[in-house]
PDB file of N, CA and C in Angstrom:
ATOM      1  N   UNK A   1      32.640  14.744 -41.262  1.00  0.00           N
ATOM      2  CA  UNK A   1      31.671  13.762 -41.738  1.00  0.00           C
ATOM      3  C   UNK A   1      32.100  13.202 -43.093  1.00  0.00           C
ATOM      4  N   UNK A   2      32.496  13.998 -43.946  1.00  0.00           N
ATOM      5  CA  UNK A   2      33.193  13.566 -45.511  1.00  0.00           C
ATOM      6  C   UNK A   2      34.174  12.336 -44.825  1.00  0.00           C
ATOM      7  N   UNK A   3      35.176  12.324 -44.099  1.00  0.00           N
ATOM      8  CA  UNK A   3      35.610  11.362 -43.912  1.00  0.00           C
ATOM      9  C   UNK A   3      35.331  10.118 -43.935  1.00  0.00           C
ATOM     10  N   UNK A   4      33.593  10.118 -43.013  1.00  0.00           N
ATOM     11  CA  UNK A   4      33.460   8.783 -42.735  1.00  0.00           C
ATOM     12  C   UNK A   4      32.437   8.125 -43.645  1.00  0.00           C
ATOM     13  N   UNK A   5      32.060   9.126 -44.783  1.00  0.00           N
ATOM     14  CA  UNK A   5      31.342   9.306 -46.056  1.00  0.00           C
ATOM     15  C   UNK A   5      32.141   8.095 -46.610  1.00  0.00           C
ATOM     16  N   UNK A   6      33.812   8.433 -46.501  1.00  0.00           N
ATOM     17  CA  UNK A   6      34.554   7.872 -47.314  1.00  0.00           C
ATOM     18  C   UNK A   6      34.555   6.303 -46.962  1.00  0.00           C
ATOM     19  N   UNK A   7      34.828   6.658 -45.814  1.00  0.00           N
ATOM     20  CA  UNK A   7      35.039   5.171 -44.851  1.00  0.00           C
ATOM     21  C   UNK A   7      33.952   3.787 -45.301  1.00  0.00           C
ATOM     22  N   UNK A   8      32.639   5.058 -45.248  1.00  0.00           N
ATOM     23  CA  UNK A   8      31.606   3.943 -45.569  1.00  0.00           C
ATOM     24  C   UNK A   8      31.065   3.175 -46.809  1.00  0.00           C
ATOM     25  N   UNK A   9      32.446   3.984 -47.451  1.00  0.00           N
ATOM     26  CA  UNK A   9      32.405   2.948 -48.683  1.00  0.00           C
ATOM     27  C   UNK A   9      33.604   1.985 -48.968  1.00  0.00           C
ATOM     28  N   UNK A  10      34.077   1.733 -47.637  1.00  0.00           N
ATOM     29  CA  UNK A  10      34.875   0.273 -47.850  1.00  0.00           C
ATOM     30  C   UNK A  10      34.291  -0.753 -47.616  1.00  0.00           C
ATOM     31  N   UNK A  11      35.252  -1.508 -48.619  1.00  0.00           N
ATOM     32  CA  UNK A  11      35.159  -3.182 -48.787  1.00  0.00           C
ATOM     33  C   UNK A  11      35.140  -4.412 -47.277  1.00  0.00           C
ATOM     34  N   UNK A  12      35.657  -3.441 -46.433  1.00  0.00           N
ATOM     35  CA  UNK A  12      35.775  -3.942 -45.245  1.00  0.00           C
ATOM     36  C   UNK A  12      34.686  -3.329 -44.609  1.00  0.00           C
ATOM     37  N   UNK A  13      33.511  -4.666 -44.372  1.00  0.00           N
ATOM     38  CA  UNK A  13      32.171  -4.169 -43.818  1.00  0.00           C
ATOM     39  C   UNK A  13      31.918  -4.002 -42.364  1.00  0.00           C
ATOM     40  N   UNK A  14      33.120  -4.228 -41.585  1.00  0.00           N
ATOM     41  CA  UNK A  14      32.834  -3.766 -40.267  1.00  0.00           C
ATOM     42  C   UNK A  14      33.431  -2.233 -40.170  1.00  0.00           C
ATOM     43  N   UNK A  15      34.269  -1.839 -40.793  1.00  0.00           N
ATOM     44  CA  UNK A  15      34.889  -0.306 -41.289  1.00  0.00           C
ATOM     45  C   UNK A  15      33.548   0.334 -41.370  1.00  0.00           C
ATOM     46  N   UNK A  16      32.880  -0.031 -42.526  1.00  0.00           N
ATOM     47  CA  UNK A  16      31.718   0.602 -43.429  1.00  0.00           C
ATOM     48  C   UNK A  16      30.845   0.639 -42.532  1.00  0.00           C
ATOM     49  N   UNK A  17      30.596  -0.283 -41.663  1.00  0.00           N
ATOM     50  CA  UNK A  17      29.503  -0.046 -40.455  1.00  0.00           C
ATOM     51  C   UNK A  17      29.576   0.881 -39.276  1.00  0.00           C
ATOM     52  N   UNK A  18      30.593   0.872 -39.172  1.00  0.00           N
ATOM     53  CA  UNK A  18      31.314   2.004 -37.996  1.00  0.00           C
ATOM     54  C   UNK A  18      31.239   3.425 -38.356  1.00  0.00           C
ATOM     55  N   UNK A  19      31.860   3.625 -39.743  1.00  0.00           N
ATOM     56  CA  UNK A  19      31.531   4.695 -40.350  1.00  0.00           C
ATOM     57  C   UNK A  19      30.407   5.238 -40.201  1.00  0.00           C
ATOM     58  N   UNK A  20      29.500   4.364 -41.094  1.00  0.00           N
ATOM     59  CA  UNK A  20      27.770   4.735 -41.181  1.00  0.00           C
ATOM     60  C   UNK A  20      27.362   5.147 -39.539  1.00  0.00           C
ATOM     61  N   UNK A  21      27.473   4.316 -38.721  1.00  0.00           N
ATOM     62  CA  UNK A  21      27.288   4.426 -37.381  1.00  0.00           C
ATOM     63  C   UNK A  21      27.736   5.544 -37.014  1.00  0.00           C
ATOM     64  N   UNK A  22      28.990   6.292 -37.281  1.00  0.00           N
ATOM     65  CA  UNK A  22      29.559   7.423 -36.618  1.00  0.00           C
ATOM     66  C   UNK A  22      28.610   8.606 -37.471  1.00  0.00           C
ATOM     67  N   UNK A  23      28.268   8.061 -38.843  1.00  0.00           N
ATOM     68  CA  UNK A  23      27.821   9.017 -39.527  1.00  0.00           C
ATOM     69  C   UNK A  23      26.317   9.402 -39.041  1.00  0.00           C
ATOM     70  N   UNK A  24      25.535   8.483 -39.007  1.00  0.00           N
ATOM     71  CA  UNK A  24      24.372   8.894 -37.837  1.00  0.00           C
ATOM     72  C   UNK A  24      24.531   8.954 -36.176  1.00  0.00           C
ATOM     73  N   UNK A  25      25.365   9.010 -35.590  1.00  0.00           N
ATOM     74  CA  UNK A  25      25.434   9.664 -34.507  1.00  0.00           C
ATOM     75  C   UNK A  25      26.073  11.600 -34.881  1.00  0.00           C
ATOM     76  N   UNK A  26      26.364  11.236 -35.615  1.00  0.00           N
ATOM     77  CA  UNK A  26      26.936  13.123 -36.255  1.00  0.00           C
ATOM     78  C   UNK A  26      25.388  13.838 -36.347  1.00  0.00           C
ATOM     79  N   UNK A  27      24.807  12.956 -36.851  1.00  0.00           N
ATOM     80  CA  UNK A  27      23.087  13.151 -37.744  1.00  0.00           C
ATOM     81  C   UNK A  27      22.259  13.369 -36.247  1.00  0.00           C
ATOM     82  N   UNK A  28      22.547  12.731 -35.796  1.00  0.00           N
ATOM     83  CA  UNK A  28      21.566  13.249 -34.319  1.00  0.00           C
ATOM     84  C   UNK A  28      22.115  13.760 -33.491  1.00  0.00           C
ATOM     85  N   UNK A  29      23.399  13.930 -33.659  1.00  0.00           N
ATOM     86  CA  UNK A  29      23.753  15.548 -32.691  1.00  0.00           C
ATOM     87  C   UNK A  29      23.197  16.721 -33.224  1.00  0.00           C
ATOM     88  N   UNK A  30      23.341  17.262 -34.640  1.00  0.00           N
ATOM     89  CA  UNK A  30      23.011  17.888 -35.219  1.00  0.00           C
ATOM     90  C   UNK A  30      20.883  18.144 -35.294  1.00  0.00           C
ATOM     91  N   UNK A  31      20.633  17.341 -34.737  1.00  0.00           N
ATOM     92  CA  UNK A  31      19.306  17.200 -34.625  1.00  0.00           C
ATOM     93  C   UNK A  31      18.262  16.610 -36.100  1.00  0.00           C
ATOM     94  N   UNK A  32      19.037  15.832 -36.724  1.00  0.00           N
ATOM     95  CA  UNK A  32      18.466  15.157 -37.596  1.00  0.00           C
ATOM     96  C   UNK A  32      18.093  14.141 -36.914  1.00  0.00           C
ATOM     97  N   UNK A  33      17.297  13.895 -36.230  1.00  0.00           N
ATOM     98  CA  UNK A  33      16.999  12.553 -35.858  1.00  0.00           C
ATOM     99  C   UNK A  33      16.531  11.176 -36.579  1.00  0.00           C
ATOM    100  N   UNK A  34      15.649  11.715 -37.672  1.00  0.00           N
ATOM    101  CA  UNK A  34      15.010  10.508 -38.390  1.00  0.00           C
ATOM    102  C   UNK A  34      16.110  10.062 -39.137  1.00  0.00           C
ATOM    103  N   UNK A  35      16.966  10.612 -39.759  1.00  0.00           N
ATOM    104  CA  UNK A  35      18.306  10.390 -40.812  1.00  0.00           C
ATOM    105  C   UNK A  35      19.268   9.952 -39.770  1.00  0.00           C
ATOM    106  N   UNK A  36      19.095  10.209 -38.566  1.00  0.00           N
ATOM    107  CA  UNK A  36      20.071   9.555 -37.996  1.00  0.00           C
ATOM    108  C   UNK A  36      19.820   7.968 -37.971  1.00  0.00           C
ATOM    109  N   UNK A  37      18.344   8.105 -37.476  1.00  0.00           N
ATOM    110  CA  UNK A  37      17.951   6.552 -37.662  1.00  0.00           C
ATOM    111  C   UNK A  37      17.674   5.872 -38.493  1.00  0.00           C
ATOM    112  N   UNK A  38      17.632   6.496 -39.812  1.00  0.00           N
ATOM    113  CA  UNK A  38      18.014   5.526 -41.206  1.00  0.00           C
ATOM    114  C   UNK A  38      19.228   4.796 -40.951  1.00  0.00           C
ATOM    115  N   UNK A  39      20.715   5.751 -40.989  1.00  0.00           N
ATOM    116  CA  UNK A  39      22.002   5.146 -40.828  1.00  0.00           C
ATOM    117  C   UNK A  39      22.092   4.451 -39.365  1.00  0.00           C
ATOM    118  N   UNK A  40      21.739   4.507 -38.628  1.00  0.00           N
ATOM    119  CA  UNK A  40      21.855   3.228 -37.678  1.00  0.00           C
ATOM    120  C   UNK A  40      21.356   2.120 -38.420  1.00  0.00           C
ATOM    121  N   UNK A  41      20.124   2.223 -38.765  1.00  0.00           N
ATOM    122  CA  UNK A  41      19.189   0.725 -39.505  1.00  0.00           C
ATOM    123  C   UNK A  41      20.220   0.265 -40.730  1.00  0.00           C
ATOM    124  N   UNK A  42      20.703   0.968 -41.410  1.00  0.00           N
ATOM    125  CA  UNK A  42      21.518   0.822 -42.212  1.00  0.00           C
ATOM    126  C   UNK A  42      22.938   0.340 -41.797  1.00  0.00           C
ATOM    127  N   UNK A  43      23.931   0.884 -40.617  1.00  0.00           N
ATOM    128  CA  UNK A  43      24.959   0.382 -40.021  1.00  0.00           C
ATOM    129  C   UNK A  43      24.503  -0.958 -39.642  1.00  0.00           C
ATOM    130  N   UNK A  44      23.265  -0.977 -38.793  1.00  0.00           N
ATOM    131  CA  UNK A  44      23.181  -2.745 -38.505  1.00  0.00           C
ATOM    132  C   UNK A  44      22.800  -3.927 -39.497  1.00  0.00           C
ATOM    133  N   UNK A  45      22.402  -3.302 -40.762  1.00  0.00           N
ATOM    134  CA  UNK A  45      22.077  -4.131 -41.870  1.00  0.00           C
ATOM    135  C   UNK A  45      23.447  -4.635 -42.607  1.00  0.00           C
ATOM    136  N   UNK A  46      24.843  -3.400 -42.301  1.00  0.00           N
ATOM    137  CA  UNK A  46      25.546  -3.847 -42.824  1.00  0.00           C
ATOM    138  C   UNK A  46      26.758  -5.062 -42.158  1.00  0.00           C
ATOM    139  N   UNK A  47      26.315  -4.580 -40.527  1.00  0.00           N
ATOM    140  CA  UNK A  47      27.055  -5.648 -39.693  1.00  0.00           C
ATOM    141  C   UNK A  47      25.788  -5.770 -38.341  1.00  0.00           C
ATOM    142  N   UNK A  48      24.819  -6.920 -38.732  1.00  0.00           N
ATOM    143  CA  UNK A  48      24.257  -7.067 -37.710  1.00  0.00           C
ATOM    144  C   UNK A  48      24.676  -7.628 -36.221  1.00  0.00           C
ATOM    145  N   UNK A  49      26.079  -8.095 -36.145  1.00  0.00           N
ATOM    146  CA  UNK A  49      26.051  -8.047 -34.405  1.00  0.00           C
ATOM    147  C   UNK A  49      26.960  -7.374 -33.871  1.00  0.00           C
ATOM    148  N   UNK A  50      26.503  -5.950 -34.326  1.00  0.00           N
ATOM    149  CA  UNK A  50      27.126  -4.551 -33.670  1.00  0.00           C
ATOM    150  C   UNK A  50      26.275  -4.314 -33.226  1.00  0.00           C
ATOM    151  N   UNK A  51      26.488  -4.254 -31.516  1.00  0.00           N
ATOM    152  CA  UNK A  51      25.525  -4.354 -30.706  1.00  0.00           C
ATOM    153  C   UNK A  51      25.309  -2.531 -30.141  1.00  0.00           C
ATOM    154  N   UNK A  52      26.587  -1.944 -30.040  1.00  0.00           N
ATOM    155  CA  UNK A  52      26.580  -0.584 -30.049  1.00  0.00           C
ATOM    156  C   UNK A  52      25.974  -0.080 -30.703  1.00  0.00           C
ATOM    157  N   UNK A  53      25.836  -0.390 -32.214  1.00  0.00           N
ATOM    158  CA  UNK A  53      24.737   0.012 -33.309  1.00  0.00           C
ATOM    159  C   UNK A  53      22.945   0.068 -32.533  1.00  0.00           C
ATOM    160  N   UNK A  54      22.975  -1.115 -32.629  1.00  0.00           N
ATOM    161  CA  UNK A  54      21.555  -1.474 -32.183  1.00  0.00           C
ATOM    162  C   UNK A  54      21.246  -0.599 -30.931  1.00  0.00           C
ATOM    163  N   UNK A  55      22.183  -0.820 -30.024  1.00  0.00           N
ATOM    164  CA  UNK A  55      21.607   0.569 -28.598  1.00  0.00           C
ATOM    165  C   UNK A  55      21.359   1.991 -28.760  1.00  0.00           C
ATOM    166  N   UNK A  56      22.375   2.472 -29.408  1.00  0.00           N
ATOM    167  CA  UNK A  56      22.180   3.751 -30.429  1.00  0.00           C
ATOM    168  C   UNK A  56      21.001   4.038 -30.757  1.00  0.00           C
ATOM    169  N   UNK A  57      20.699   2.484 -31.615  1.00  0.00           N
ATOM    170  CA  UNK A  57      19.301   2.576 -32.740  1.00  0.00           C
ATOM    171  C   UNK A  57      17.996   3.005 -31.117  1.00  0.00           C
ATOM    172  N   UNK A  58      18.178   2.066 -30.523  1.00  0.00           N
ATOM    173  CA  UNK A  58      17.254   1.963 -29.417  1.00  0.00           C
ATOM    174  C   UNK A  58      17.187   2.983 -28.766  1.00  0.00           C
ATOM    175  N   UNK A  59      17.957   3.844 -28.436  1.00  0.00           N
ATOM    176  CA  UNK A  59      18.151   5.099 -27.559  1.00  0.00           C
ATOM    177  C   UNK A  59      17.089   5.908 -28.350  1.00  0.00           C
ATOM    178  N   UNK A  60      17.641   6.004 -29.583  1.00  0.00           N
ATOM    179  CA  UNK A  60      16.904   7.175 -30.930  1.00  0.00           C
ATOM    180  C   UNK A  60      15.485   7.071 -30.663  1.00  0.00           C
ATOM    181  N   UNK A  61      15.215   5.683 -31.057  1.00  0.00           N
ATOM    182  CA  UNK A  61      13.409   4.940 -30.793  1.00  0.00           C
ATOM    183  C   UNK A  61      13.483   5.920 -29.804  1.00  0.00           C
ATOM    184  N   UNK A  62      13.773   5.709 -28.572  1.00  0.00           N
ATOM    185  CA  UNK A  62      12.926   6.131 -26.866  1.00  0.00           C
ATOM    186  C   UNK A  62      13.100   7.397 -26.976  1.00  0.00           C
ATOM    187  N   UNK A  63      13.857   7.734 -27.987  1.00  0.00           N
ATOM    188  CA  UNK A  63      14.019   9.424 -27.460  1.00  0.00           C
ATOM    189  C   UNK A  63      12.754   9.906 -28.159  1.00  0.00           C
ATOM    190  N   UNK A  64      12.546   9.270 -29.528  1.00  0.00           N
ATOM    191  CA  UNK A  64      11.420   9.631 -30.628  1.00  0.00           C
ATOM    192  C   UNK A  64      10.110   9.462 -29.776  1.00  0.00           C
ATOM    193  N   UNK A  65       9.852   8.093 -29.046  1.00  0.00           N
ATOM    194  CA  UNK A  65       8.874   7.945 -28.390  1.00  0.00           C
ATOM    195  C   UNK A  65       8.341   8.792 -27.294  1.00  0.00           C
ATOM    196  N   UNK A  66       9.064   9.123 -26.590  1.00  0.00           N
ATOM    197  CA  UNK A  66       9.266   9.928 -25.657  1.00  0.00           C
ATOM    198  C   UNK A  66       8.827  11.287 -26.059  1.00  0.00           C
ATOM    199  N   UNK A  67       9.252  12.017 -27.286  1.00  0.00           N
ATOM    200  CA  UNK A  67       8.948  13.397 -27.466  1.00  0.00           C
ATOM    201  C   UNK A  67       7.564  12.667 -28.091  1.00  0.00           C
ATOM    202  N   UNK A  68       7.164  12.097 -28.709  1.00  0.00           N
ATOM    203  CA  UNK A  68       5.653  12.102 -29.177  1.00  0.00           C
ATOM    204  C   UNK A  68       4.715  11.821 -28.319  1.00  0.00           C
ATOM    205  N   UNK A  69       5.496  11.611 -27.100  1.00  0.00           N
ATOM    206  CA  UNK A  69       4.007  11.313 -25.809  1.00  0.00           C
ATOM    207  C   UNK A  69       4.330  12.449 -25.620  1.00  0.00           C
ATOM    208  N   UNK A  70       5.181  13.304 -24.976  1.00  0.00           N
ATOM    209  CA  UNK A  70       4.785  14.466 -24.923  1.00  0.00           C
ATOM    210  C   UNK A  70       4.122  15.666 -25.579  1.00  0.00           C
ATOM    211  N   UNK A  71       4.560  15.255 -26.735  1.00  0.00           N
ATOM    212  CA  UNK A  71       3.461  16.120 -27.409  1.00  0.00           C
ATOM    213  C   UNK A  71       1.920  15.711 -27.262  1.00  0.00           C
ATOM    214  N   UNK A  72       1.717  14.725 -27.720  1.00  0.00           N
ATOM    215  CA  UNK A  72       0.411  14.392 -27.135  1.00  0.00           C
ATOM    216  C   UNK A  72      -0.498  14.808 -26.099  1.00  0.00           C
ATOM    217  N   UNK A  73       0.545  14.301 -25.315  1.00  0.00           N
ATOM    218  CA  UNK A  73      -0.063  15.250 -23.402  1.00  0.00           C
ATOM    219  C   UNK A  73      -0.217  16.909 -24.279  1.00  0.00           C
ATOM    220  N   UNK A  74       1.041  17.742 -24.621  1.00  0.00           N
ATOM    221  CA  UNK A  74       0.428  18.885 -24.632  1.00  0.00           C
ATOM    222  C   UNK A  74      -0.341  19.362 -25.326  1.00  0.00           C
ATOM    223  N   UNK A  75      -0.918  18.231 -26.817  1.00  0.00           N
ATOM    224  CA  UNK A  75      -2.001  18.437 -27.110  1.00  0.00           C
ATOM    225  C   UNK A  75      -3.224  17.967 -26.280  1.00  0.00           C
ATOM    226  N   UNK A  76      -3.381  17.077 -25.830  1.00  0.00           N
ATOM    227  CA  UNK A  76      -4.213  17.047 -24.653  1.00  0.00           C
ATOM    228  C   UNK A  76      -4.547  17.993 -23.831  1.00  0.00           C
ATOM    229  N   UNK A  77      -3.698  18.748 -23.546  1.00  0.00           N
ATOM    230  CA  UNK A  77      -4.037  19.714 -22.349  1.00  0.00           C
ATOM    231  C   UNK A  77      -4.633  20.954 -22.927  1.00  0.00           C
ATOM    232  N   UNK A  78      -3.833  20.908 -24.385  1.00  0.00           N
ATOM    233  CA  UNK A  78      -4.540  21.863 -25.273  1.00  0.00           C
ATOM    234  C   UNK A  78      -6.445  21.530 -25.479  1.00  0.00           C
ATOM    235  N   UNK A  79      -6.513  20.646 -26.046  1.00  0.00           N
ATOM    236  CA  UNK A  79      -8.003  19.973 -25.950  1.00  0.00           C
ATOM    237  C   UNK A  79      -8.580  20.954 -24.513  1.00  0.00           C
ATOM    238  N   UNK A  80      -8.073  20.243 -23.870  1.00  0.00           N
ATOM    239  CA  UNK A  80      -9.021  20.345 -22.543  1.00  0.00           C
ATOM    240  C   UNK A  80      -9.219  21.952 -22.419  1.00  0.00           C
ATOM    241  N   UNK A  81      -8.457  22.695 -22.548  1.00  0.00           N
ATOM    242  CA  UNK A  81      -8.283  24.121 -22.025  1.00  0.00           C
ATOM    243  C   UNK A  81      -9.373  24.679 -23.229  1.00  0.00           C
ATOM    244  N   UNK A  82      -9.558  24.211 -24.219  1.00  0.00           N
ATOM    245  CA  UNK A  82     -10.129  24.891 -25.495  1.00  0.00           C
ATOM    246  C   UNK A  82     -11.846  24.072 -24.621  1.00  0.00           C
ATOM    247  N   UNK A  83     -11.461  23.067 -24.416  1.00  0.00           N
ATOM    248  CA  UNK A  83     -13.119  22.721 -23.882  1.00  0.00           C
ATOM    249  C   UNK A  83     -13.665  23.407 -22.846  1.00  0.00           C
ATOM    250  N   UNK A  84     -12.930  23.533 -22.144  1.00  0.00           N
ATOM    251  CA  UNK A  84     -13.148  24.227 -20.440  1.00  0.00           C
ATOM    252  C   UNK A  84     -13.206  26.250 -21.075  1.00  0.00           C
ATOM    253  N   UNK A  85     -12.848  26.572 -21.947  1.00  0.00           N
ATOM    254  CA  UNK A  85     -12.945  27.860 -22.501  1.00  0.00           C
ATOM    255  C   UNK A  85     -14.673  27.855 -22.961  1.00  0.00           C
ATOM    256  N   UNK A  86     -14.315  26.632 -24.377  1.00  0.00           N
ATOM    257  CA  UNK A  86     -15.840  26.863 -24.569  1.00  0.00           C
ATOM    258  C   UNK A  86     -17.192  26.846 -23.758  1.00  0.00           C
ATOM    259  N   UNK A  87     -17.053  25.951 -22.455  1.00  0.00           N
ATOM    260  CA  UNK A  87     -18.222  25.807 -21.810  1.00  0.00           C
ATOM    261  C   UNK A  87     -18.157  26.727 -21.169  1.00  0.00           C
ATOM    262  N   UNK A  88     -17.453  27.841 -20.595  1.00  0.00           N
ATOM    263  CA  UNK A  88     -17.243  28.814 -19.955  1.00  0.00           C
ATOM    264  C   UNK A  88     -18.340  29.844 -20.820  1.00  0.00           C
ATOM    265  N   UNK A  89     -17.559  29.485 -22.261  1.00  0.00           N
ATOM    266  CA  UNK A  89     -18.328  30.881 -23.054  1.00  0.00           C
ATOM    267  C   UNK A  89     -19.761  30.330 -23.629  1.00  0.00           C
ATOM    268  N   UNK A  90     -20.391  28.709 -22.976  1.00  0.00           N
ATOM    269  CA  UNK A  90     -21.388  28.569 -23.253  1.00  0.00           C
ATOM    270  C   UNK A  90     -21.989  28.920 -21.927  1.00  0.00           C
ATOM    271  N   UNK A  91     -21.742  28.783 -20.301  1.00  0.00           N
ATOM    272  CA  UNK A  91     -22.270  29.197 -19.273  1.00  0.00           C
ATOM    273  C   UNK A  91     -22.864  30.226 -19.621  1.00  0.00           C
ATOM    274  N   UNK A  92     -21.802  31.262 -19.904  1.00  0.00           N
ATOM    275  CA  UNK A  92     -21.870  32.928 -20.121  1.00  0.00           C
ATOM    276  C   UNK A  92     -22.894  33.407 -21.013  1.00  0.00           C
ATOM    277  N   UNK A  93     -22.952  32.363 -21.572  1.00  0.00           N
ATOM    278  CA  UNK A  93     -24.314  32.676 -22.835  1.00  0.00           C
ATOM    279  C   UNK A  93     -25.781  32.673 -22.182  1.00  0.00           C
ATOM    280  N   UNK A  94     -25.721  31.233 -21.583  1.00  0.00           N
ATOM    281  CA  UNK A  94     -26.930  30.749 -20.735  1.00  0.00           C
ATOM    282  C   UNK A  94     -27.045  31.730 -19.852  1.00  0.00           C
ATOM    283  N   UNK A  95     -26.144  31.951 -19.060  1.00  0.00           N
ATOM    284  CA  UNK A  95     -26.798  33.287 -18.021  1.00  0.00           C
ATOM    285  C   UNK A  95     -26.761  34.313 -18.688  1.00  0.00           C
ATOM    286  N   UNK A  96     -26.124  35.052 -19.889  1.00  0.00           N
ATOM    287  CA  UNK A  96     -27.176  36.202 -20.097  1.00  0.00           C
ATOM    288  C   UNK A  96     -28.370  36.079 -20.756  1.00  0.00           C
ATOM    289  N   UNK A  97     -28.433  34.753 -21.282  1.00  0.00           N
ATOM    290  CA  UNK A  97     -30.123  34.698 -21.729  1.00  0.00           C
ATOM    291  C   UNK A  97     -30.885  34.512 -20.724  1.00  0.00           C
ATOM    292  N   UNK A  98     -30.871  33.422 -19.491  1.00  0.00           N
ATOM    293  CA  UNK A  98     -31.729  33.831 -17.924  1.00  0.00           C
ATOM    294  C   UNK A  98     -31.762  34.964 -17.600  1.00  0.00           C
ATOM    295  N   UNK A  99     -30.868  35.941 -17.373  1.00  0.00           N
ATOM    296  CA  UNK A  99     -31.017  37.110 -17.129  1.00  0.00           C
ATOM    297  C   UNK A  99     -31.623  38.214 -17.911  1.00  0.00           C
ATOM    298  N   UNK A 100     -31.846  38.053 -19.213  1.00  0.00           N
ATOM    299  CA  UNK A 100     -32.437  38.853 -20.026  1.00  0.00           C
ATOM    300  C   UNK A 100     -33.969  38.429 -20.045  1.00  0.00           C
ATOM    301  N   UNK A 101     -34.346  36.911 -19.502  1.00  0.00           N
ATOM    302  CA  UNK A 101     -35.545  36.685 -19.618  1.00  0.00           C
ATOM    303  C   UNK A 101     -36.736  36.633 -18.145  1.00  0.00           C
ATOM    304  N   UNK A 102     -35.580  37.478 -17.483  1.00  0.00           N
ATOM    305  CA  UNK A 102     -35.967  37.751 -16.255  1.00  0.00           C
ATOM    306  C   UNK A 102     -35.533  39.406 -16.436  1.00  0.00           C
ATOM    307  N   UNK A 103     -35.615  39.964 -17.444  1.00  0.00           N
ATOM    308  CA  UNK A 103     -35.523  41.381 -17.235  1.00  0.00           C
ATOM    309  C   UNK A 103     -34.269  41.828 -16.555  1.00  0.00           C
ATOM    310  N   UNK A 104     -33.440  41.530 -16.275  1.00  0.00           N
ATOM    311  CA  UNK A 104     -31.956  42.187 -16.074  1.00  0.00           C
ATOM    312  C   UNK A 104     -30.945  42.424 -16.953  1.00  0.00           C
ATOM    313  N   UNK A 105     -30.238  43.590 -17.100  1.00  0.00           N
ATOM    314  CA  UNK A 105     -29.347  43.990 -18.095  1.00  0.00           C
ATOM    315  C   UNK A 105     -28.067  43.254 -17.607  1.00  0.00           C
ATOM    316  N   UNK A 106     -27.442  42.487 -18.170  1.00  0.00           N
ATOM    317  CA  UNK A 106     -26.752  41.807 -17.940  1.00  0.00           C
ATOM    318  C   UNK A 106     -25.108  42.351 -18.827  1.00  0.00           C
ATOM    319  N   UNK A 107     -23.813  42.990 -18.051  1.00  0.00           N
ATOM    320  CA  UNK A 107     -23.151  43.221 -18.490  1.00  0.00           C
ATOM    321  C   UNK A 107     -21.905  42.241 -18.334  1.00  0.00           C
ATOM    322  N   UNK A 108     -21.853  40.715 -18.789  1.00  0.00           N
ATOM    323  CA  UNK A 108     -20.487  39.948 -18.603  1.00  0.00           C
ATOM    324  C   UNK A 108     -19.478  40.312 -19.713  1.00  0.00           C
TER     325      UNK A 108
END
């Protein structure tokens, strides 16, 4: 990566873009994702019709998008399971108070 550290500080701005570009694809192998997608935004600022840049950039987006719907859903499902718990442990309430007010010892 020092290499292309170096690279990306040449005078020759399609060099410097390639660099940066290689330098955030290093960044999201490594699982930096958001820093990866600085230096893409940054590779295409420095040569905007690097179109490889921009797909890169786009891939990153869908991948980002993609894990935040999923999380979502599994907070969702989380929701639901915590709701479907509580009304369970509000049923459970209600019938041992019917049952206590009908005189039965009620062991749930």
């Amino acid at each position: 990566m020092e290499e292309y550290k170096i690279l990306a500080q040449s005078q020759d701005r399609e060099i410097a873009a390639n660099s940066v570009g290689q330098i955030a694809a290093l960044q999201n192998k490594m699982g930096h994702h958001e820093e990866a997608e600085q230096s893409y935004r940054r590779s295409i600022a420095m040569d905007p019709s690097n179109a490889q840049m921009r797909m890169n950039l786009a891939v990153i987006l869908a991948d980002q998008q993609q894990q935040q719907q999923q999380e979502e859903r599994r907070g969702g499902r989380r929701r639901r399971l915590k709701r479907e718990a509580e009304s369970e442990a509000e049923a459970e309430i209600d019938l041992r108070g019917a049952a206590s007010r009908q005189g039965f010892i009620c062991s749930l």
